[in-house]
PDB file of N, CA and C in Angstrom:
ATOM      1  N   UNK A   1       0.813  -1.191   0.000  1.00  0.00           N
ATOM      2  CA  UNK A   1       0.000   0.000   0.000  1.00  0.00           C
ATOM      3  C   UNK A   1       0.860   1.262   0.000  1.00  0.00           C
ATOM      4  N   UNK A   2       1.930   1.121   0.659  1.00  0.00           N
ATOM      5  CA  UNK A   2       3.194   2.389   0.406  1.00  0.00           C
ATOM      6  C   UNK A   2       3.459   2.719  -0.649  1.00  0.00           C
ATOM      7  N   UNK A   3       3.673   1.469  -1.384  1.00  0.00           N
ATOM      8  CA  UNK A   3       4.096   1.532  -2.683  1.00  0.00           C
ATOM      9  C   UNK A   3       3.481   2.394  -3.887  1.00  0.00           C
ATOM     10  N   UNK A   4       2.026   2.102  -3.571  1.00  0.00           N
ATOM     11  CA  UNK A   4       1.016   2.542  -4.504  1.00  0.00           C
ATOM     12  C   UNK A   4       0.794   3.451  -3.671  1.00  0.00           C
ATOM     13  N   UNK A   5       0.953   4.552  -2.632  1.00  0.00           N
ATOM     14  CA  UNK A   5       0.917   5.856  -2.179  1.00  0.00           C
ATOM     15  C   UNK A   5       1.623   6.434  -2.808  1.00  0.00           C
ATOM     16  N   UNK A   6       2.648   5.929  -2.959  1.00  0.00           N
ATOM     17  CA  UNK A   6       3.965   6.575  -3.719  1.00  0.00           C
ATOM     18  C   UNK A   6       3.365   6.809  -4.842  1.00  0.00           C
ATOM     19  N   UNK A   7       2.958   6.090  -5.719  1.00  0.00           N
ATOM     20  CA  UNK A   7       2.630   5.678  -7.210  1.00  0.00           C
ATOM     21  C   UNK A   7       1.863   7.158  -7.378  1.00  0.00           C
ATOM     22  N   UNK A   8       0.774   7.012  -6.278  1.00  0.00           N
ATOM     23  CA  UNK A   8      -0.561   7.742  -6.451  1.00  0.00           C
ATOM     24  C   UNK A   8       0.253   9.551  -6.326  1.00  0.00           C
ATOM     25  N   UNK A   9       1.154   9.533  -5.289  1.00  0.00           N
ATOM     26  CA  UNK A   9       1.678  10.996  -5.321  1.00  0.00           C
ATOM     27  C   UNK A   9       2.590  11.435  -6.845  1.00  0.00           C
ATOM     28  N   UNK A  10       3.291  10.342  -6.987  1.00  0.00           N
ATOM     29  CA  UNK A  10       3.710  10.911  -8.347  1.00  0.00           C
ATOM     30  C   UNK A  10       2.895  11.328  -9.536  1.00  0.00           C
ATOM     31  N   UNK A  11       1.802  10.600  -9.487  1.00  0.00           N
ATOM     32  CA  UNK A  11       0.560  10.660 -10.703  1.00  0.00           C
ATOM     33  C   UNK A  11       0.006  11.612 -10.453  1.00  0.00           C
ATOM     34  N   UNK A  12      -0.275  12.228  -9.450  1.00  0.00           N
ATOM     35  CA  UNK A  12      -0.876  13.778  -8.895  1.00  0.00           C
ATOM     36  C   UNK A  12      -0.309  14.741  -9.189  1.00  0.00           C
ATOM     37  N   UNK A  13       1.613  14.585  -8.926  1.00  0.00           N
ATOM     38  CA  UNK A  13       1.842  15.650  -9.283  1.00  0.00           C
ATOM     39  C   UNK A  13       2.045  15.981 -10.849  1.00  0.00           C
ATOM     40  N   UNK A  14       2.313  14.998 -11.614  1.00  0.00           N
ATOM     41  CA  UNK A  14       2.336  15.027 -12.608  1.00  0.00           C
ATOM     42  C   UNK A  14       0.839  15.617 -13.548  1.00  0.00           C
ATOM     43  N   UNK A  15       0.220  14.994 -12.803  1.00  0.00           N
ATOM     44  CA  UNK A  15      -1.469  16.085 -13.460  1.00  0.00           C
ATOM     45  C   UNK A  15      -1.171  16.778 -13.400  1.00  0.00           C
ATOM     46  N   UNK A  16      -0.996  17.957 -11.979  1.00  0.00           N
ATOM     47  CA  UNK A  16      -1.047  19.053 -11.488  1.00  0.00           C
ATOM     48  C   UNK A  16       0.129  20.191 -12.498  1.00  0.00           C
ATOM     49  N   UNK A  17       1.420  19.697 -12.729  1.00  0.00           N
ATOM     50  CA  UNK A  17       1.982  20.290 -13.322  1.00  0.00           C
ATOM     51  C   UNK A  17       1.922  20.180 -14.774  1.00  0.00           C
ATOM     52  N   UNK A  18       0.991  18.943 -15.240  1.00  0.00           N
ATOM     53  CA  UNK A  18       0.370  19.196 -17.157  1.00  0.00           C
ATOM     54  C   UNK A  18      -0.479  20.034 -17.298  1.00  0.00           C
ATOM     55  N   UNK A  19      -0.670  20.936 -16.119  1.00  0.00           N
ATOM     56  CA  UNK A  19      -2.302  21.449 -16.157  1.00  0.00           C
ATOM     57  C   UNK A  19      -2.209  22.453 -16.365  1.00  0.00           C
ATOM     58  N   UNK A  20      -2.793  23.565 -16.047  1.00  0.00           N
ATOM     59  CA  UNK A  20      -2.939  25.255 -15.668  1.00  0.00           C
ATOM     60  C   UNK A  20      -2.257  25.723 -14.729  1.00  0.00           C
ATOM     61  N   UNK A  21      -1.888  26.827 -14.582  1.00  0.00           N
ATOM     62  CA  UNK A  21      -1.135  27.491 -14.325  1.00  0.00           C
ATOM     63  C   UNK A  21      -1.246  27.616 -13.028  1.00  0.00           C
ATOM     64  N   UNK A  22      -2.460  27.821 -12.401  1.00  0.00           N
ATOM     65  CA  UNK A  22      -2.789  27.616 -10.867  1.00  0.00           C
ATOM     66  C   UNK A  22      -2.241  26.163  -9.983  1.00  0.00           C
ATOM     67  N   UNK A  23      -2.576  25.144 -11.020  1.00  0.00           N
ATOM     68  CA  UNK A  23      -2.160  23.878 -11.057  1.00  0.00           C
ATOM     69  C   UNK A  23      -0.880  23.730 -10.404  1.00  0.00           C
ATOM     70  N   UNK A  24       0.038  24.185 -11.456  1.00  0.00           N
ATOM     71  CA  UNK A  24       1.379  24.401 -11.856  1.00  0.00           C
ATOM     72  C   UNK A  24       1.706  25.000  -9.950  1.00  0.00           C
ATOM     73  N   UNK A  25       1.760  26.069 -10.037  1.00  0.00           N
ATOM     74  CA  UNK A  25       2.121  26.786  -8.604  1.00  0.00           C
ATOM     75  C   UNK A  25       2.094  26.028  -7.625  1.00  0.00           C
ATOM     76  N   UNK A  26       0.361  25.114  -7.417  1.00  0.00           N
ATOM     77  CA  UNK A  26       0.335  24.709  -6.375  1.00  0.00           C
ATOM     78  C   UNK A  26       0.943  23.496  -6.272  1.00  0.00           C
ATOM     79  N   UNK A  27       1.784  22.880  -7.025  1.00  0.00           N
ATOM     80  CA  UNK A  27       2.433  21.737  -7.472  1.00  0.00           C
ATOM     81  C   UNK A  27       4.065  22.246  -6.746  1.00  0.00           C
ATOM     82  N   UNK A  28       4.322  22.970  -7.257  1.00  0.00           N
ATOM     83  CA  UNK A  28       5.681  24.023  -7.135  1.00  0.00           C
ATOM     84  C   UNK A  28       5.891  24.324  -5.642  1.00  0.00           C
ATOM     85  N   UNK A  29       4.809  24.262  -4.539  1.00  0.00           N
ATOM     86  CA  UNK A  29       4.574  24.728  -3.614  1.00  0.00           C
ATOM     87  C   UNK A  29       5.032  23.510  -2.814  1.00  0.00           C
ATOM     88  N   UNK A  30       4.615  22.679  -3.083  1.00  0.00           N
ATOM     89  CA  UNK A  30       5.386  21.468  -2.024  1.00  0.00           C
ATOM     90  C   UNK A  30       6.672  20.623  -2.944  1.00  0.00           C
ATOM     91  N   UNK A  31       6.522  20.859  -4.125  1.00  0.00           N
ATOM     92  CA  UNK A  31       8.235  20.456  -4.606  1.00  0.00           C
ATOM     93  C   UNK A  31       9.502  21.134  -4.336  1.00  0.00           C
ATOM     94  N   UNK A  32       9.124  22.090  -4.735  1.00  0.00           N
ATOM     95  CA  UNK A  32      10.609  22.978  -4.792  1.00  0.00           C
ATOM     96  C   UNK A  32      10.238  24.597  -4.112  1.00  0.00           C
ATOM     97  N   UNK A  33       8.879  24.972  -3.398  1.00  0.00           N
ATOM     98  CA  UNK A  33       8.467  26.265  -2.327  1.00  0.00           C
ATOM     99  C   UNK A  33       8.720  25.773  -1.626  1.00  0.00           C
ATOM    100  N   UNK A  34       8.118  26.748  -0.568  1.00  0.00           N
ATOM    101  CA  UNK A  34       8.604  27.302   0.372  1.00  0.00           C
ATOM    102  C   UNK A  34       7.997  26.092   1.575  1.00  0.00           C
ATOM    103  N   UNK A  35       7.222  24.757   1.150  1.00  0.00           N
ATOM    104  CA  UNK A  35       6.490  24.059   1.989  1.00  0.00           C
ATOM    105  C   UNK A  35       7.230  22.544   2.015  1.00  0.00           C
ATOM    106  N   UNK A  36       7.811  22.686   0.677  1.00  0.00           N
ATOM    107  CA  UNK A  36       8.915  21.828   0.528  1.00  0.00           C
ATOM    108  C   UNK A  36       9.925  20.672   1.286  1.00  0.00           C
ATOM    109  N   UNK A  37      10.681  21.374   2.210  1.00  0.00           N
ATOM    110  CA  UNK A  37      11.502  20.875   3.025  1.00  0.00           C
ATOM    111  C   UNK A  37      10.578  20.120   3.935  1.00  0.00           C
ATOM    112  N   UNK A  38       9.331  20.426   4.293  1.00  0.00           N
ATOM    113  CA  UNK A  38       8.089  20.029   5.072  1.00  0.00           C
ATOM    114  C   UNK A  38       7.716  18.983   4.495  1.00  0.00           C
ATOM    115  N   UNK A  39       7.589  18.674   3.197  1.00  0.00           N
ATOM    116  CA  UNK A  39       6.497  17.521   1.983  1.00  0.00           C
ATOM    117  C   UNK A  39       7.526  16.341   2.053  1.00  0.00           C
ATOM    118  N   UNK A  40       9.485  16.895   1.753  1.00  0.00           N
ATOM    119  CA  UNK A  40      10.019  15.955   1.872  1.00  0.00           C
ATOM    120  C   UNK A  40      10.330  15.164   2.959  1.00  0.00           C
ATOM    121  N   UNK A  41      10.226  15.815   4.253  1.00  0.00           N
ATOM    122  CA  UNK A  41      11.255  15.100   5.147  1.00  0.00           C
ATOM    123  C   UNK A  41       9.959  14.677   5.688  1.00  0.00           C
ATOM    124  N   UNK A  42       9.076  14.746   6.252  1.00  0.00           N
ATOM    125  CA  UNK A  42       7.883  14.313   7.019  1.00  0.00           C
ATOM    126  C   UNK A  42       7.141  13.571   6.363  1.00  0.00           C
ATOM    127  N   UNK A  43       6.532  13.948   4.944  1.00  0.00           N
ATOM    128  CA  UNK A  43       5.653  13.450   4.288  1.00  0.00           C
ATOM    129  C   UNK A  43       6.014  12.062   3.512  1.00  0.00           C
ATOM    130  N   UNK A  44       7.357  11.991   2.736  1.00  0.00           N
ATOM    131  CA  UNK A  44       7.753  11.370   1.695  1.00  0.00           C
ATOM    132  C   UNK A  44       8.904  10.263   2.490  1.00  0.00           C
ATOM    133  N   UNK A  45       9.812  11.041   3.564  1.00  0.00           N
ATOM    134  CA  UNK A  45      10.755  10.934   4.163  1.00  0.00           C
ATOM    135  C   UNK A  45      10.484   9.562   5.289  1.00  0.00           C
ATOM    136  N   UNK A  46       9.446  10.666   6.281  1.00  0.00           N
ATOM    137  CA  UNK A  46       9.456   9.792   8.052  1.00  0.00           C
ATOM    138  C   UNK A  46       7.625   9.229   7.226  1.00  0.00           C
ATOM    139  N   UNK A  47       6.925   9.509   6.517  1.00  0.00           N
ATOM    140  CA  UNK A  47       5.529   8.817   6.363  1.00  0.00           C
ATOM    141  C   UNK A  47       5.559   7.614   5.516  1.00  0.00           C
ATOM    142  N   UNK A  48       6.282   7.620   4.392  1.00  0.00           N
ATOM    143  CA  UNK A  48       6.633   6.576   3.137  1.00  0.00           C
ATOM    144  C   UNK A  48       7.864   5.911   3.096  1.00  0.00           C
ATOM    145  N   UNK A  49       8.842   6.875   2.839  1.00  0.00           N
ATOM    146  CA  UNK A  49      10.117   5.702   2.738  1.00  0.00           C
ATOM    147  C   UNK A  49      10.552   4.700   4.164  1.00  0.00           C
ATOM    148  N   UNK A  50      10.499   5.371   5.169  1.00  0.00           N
ATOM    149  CA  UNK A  50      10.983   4.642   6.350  1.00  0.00           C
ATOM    150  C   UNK A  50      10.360   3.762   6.780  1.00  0.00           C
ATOM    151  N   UNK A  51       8.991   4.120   6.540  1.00  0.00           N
ATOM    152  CA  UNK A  51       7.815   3.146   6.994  1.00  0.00           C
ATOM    153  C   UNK A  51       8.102   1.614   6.048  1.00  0.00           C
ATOM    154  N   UNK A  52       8.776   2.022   4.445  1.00  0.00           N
ATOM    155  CA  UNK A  52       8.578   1.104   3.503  1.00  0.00           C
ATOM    156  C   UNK A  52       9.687   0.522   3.533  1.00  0.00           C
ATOM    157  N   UNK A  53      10.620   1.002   4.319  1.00  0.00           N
ATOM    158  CA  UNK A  53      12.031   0.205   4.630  1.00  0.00           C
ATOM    159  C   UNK A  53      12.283  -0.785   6.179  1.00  0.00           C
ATOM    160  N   UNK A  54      10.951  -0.125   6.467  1.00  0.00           N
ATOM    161  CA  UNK A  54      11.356  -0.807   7.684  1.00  0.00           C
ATOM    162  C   UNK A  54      10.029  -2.402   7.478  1.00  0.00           C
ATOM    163  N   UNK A  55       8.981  -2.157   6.908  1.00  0.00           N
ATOM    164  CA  UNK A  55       8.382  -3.037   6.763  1.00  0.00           C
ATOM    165  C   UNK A  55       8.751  -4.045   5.779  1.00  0.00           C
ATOM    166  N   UNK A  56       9.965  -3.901   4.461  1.00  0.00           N
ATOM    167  CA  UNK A  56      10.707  -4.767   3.987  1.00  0.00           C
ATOM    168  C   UNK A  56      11.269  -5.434   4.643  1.00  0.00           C
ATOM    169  N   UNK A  57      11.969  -4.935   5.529  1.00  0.00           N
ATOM    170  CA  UNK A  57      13.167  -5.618   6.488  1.00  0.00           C
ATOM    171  C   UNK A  57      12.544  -6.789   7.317  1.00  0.00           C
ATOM    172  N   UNK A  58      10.838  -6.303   7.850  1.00  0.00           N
ATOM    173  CA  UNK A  58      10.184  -7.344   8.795  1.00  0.00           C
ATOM    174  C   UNK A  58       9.638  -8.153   8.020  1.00  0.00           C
ATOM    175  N   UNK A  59       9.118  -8.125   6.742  1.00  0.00           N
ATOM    176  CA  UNK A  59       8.581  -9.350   6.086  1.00  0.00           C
ATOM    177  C   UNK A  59      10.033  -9.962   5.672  1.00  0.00           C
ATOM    178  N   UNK A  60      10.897  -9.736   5.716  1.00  0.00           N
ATOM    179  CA  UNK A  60      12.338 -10.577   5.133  1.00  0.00           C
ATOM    180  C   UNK A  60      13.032 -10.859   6.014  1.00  0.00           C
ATOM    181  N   UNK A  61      12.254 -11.003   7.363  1.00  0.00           N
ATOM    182  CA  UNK A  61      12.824 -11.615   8.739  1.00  0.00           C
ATOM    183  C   UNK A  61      14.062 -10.801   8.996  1.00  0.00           C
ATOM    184  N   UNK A  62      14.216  -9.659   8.847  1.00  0.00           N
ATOM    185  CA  UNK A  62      15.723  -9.008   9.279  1.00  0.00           C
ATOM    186  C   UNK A  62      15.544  -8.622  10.435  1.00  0.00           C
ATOM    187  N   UNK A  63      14.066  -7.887  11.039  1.00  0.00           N
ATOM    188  CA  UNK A  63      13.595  -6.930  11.762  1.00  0.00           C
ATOM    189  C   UNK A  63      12.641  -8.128  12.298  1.00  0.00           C
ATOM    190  N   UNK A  64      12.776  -7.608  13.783  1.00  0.00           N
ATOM    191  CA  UNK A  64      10.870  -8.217  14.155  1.00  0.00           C
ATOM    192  C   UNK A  64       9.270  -7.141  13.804  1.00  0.00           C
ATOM    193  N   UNK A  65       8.433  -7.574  13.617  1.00  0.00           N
ATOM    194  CA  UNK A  65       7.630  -6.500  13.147  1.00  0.00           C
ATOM    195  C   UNK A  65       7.489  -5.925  14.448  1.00  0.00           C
ATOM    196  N   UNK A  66       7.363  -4.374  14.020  1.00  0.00           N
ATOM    197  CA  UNK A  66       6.754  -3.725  15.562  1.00  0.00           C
ATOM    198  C   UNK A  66       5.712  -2.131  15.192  1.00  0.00           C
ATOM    199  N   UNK A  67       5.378  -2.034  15.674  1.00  0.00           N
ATOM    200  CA  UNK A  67       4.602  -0.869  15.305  1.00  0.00           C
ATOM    201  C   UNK A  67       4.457   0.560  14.894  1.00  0.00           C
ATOM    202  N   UNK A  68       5.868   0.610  14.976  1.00  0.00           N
ATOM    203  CA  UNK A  68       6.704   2.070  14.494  1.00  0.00           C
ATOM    204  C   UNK A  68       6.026   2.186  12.905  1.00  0.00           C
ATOM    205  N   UNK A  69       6.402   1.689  11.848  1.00  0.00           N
ATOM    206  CA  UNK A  69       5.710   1.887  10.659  1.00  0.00           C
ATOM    207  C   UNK A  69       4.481   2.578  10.381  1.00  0.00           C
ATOM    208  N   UNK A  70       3.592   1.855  10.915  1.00  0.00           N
ATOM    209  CA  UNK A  70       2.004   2.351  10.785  1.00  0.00           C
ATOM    210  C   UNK A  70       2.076   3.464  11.325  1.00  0.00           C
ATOM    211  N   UNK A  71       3.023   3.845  12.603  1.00  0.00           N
ATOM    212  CA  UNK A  71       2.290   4.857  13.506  1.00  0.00           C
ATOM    213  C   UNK A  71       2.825   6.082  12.616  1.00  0.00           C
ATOM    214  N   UNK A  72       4.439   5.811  11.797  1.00  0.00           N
ATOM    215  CA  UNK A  72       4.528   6.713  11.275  1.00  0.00           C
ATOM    216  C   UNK A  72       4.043   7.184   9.648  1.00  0.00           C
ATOM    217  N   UNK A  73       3.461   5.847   8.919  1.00  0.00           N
ATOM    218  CA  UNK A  73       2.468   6.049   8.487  1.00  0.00           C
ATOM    219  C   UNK A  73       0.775   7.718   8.360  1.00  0.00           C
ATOM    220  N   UNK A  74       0.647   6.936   9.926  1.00  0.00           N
ATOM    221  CA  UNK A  74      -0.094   7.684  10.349  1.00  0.00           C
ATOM    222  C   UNK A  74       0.104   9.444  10.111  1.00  0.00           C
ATOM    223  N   UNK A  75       0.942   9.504  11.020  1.00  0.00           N
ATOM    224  CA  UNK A  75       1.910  10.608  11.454  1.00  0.00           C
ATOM    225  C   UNK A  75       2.143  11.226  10.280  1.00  0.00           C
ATOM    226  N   UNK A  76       2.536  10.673   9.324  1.00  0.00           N
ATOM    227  CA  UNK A  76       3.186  11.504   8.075  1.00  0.00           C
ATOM    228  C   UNK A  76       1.769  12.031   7.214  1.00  0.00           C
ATOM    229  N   UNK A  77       0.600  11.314   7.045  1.00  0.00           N
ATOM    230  CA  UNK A  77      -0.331  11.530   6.455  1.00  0.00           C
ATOM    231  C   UNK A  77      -1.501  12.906   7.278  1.00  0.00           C
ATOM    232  N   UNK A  78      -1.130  12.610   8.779  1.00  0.00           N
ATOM    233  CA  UNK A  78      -1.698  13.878   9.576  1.00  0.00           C
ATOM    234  C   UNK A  78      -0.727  15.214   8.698  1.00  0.00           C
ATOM    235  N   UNK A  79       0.278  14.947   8.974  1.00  0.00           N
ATOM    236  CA  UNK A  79       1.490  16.481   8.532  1.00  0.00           C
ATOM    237  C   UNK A  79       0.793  16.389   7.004  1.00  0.00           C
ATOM    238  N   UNK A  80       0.538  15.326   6.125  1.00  0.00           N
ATOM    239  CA  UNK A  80       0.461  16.051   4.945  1.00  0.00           C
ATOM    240  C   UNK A  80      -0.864  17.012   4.911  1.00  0.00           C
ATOM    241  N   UNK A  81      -2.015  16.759   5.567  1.00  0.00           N
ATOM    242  CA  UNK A  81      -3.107  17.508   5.862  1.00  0.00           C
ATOM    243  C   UNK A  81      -3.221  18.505   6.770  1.00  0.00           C
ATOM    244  N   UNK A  82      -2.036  18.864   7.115  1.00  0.00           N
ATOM    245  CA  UNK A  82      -1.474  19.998   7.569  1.00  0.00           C
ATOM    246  C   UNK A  82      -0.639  21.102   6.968  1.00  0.00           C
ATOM    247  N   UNK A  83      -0.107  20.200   5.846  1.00  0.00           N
ATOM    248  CA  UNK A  83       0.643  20.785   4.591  1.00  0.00           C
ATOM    249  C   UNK A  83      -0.020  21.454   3.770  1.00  0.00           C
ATOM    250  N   UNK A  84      -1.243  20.650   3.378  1.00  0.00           N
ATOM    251  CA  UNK A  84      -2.168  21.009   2.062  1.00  0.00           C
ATOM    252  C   UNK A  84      -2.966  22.158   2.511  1.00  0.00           C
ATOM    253  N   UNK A  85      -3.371  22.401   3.812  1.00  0.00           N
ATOM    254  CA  UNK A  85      -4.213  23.642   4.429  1.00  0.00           C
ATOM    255  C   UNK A  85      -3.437  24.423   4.221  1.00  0.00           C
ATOM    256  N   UNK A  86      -2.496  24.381   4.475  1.00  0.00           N
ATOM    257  CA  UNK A  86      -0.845  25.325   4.959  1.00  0.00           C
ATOM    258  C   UNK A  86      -0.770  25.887   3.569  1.00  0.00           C
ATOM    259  N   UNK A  87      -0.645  25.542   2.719  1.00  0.00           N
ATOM    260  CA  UNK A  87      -0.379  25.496   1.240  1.00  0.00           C
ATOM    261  C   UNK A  87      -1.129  26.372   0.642  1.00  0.00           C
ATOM    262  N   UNK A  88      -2.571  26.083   0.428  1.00  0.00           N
ATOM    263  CA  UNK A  88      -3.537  26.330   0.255  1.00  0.00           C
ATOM    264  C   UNK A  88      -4.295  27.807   0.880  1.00  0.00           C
ATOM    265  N   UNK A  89      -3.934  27.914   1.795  1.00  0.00           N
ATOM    266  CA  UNK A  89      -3.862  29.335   2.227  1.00  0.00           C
ATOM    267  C   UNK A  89      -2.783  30.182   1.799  1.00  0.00           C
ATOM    268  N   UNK A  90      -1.651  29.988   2.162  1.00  0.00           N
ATOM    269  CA  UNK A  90      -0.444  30.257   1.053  1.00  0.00           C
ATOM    270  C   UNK A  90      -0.724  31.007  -0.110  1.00  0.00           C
ATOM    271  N   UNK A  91      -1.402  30.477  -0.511  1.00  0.00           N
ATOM    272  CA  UNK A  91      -1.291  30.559  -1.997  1.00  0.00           C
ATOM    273  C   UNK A  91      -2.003  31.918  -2.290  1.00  0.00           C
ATOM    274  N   UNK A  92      -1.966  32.381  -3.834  1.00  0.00           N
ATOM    275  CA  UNK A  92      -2.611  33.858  -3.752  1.00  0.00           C
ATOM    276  C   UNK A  92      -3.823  33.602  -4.888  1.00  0.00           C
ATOM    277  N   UNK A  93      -3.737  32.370  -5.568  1.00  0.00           N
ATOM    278  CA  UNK A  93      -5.006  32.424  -6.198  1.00  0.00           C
ATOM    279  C   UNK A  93      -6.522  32.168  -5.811  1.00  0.00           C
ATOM    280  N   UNK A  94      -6.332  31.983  -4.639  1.00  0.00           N
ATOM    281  CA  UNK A  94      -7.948  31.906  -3.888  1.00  0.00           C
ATOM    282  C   UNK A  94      -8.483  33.526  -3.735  1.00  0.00           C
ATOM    283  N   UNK A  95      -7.260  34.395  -3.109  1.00  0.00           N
ATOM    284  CA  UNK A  95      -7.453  35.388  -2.514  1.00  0.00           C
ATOM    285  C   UNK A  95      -7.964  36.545  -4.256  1.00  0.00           C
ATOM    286  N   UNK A  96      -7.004  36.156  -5.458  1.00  0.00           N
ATOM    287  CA  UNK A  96      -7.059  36.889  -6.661  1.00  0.00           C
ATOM    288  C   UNK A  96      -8.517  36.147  -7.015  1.00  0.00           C
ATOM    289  N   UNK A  97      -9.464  35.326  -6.952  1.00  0.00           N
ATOM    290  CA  UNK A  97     -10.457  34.686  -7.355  1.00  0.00           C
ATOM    291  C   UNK A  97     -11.537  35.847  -6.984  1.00  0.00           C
ATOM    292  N   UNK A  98     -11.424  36.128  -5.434  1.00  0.00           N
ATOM    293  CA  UNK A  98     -12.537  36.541  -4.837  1.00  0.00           C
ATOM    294  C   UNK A  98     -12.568  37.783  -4.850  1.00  0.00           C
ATOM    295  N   UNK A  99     -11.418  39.003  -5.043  1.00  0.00           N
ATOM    296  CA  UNK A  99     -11.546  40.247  -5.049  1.00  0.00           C
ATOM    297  C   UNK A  99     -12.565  40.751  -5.676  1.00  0.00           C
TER     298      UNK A  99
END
């Protein structure tokens, strides 16, 4: 299921940046803005890769399973919905919509 989280974030962003220009920004905003360092290390970092390295290791008997994964699972998917609000306010095309 990590795996295909992964899958699913790359396919998102890749819409997002074939798209419009609003698209584009808000794509820009957690790759390479200012929210960035936040998307990688928490979101991609401590929510997906570690979780997906450490649950390799326990199905291949290296590791005993233990519950760290899921929780940071968890954990990383709270921060990303903390990101996307974060972001999303951020941003100036809501505010240029409504003037």
């Amino acid at each position: 299921f990590i795996t295909v989280e992964l899958f699913i974030f790359v396919m998102m962003f890749l819409g997002l940046l074939s798209s419009a220009k609003p698209h584009i920004e808000a794509a820009q905003l957690l790759l390479t803005g200012p929210y960035a360092p936040a998307f990688w290390v928490f979101v991609i970092g401590l929510g997906l890769i570690i979780p997906l390295i450490i649950q390799l290791l326990a199905v291949n008997h290296k590791i005993k399973h233990t519950p760290i994964a899921p929780i940071l699972v968890i954990i990383g998917g709270l921060i990303l919905r903390f990101i996307i609000v974060e972001a999303g306010q951020y941003s100036h095309w809501f505010n240029a919509h409504f003037k």
